[in-house]
Protein backbone atom coordinates (compact mmCIF):
# COMPACT_ATOMS: atom_id res chain seq x y z
CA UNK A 1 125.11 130.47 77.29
CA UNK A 2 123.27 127.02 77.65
CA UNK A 3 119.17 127.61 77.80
CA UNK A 4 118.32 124.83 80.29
CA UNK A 5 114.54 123.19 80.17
CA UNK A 6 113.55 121.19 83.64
CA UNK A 7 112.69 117.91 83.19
CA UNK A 8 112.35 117.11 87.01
CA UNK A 9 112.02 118.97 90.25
CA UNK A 10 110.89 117.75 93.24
CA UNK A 11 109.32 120.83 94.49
CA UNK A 12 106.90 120.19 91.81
CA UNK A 13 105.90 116.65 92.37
CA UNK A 14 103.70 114.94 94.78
CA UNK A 15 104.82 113.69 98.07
CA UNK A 16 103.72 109.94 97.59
CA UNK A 17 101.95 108.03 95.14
CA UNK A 18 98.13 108.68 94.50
CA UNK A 19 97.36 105.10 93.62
CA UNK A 20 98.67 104.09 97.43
CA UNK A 21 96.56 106.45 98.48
CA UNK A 22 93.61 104.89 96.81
CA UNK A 23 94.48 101.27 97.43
CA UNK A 24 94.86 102.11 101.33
CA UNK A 25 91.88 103.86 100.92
CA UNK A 26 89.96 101.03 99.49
CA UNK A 27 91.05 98.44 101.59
CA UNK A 28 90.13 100.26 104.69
CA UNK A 29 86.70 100.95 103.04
CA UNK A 30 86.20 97.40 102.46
CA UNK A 31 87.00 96.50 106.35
CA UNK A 32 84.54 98.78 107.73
CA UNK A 33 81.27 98.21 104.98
CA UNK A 34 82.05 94.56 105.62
CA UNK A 35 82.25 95.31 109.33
CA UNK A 36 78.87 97.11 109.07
CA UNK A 37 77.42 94.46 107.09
CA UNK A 38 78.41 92.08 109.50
CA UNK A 39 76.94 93.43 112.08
CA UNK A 40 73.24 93.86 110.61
CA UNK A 41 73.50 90.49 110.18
CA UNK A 42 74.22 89.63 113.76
CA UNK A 43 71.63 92.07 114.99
CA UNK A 44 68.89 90.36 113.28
CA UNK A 45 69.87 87.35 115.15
CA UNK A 46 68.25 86.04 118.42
CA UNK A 47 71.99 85.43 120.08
CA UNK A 48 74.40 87.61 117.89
CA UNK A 49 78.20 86.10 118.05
CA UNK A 50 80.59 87.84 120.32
CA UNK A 51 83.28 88.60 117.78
CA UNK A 52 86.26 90.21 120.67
CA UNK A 53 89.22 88.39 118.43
CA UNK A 54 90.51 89.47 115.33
CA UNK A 55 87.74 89.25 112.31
CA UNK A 56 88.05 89.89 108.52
CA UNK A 57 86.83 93.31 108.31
CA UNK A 58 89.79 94.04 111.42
CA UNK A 59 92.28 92.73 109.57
CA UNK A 60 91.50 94.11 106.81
CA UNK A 61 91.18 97.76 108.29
CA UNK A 62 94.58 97.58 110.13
CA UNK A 63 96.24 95.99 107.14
CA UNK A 64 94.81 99.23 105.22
CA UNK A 65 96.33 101.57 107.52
CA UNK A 66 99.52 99.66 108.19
CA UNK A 67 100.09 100.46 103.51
CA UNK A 68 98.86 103.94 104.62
CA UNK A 69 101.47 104.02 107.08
CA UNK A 70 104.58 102.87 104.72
CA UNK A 71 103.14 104.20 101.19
CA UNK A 72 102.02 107.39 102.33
CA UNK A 73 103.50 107.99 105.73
CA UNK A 74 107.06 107.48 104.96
CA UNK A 75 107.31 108.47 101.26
CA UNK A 76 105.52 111.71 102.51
CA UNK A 77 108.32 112.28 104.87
CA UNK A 78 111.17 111.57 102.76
CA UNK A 79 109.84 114.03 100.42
CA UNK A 80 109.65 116.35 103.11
CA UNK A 81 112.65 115.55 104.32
CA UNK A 82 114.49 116.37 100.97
CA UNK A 83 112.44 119.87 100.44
CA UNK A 84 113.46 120.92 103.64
CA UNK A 85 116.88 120.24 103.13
CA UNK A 86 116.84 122.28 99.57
CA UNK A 87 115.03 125.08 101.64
CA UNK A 88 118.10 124.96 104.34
CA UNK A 89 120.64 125.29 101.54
CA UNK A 90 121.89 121.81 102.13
CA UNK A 91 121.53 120.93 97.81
CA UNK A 92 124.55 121.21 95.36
CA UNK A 93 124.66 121.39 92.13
CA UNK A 94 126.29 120.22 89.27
CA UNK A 95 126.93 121.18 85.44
CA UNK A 96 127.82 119.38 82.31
CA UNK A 97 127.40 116.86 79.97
CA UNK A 98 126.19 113.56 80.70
CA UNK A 99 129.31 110.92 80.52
CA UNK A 100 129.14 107.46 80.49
CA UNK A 101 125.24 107.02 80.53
CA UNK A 102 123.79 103.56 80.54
CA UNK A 103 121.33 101.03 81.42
CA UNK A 104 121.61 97.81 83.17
CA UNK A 105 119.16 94.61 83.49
CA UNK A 106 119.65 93.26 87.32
CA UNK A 107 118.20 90.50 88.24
CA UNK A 108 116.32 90.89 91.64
CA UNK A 109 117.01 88.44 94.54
CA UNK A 110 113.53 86.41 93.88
CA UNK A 111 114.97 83.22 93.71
CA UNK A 112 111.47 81.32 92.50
CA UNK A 113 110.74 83.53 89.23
CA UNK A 114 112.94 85.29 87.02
CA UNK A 115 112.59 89.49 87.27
CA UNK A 116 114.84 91.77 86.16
CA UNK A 117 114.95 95.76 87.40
CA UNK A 118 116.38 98.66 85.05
CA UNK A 119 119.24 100.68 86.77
CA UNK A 120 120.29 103.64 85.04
CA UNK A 121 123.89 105.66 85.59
CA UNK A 122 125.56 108.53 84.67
CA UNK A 123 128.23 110.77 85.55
CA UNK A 124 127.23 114.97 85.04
CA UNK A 125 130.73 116.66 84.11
CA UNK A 126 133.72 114.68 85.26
CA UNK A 127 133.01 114.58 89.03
CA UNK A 128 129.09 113.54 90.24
CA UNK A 129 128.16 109.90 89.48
CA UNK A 130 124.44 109.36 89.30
CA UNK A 131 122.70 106.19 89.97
CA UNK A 132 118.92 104.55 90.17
CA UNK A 133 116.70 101.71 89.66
CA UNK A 134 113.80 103.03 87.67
CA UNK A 135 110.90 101.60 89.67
CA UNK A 136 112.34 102.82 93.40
CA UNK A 137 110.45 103.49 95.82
CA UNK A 138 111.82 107.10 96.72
CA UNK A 139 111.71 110.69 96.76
CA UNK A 140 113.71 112.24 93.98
CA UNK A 141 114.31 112.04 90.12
CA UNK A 142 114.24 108.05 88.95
CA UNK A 143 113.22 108.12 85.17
CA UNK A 144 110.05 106.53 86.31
CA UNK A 145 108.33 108.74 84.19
CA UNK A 146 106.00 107.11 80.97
CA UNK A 147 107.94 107.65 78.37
CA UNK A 148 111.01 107.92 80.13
CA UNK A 149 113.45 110.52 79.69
CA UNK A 150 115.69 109.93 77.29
CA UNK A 151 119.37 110.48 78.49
CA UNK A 152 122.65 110.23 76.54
CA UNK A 153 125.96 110.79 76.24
CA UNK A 154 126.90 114.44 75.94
CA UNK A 155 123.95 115.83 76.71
CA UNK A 156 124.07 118.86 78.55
CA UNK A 157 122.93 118.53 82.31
CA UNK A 158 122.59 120.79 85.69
CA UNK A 159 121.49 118.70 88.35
CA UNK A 160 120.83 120.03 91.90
CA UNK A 161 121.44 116.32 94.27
CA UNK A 162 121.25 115.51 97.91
CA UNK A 163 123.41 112.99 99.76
CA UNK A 164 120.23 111.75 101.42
CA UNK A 165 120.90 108.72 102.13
CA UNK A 166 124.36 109.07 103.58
CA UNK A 167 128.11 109.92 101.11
CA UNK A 168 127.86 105.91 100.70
CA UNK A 169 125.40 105.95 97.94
CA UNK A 170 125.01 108.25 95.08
CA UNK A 171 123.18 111.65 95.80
CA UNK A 172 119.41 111.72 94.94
CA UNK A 173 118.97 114.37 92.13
CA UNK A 174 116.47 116.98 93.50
CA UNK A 175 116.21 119.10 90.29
CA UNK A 176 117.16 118.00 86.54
CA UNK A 177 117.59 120.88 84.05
CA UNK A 178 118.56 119.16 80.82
CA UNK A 179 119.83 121.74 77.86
CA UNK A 180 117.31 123.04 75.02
CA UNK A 181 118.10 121.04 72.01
CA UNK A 182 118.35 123.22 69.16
């Protein structure tokens, strides 16, 4: 019997990113002390300015909320969306070794500078194909981790998936159980 170690599980991990949470956070801060500055200022004035349009500290407080929105909002609810679906008994599972591991350099569709984004692929057994870029932007296991982890070729694997995102793309893994290496 194979004594499995988890290297991932999603129950386990936050539902968005922390450092969204701060830079939203900071942002909107920054609106409204500059908004209260601003207005201290125009008090002290004999005719203050009527400022009805869209100012600095506005802008700055909506653009705030509209990262709060997309960083936290909707990563929140795709990692809800995924622990629900685990809860409901909609995750599979797979077990094996890893086959055909590898990484890839793609170049992303910035046209004016050259970047390049890591995918990583793998099949577990003979039957699931896995498949990522390491710095995505979603819910569920993408090596993202600092070091990451290190993957091979015959490896033993159990990975619980989702098809998430449709039967189209490859299943987001859920929960990654990698086997104790003696």
């Amino acid at each position: 019997m194979i004594s499995y170690r988890t290297a991932y599980d999603i129950a386990t991990e936050p539902p968005f990113d922390v450092v969204v949470a701060w830079l939203s956070g900071g942002i909107v801060l920054l609106g409204i002390i500059w908004h209260l500055i601003q207005r201290a200022k125009d008090r002290k004035l004999i005719e203050p300015p009527k400022r009805s349009g869209i100012t600095t500290p506005k802008l700055l407080i909506g653009f705030g909320l509209v990262i709060a929105l997309l960083g936290i909002g909707l990563m929140g609810w795709d990692h809800w969306r995924l622990v629900e679906a685990i809860k409901s008994g909609e995750a599979r599972m797979v077990e094996g070794p890893i086959q055909s591991w590898g990484t890839e350099r793609v170049r992303t569709a910035n046209t004016k500078k050259i970047e390049y984004r890591t995918y990583e692929r793998f099949y577990v057994g003979d039957s699931i194909w896995f498949g990522y870029y390491w710095d995505v932007g979603q819910a569920g296991f993408h090596n993202a981790g600092i070091p990451p982890i290190q993957l091979k070729d015959g490896l033993f694997a159990r990975a619980t998936y989702l098809y998430a995102d449709g039967t189209d793309d490859p299943p987001r893994i859920v929960k990654l159980e990698l086997a104790e290496q003696p």
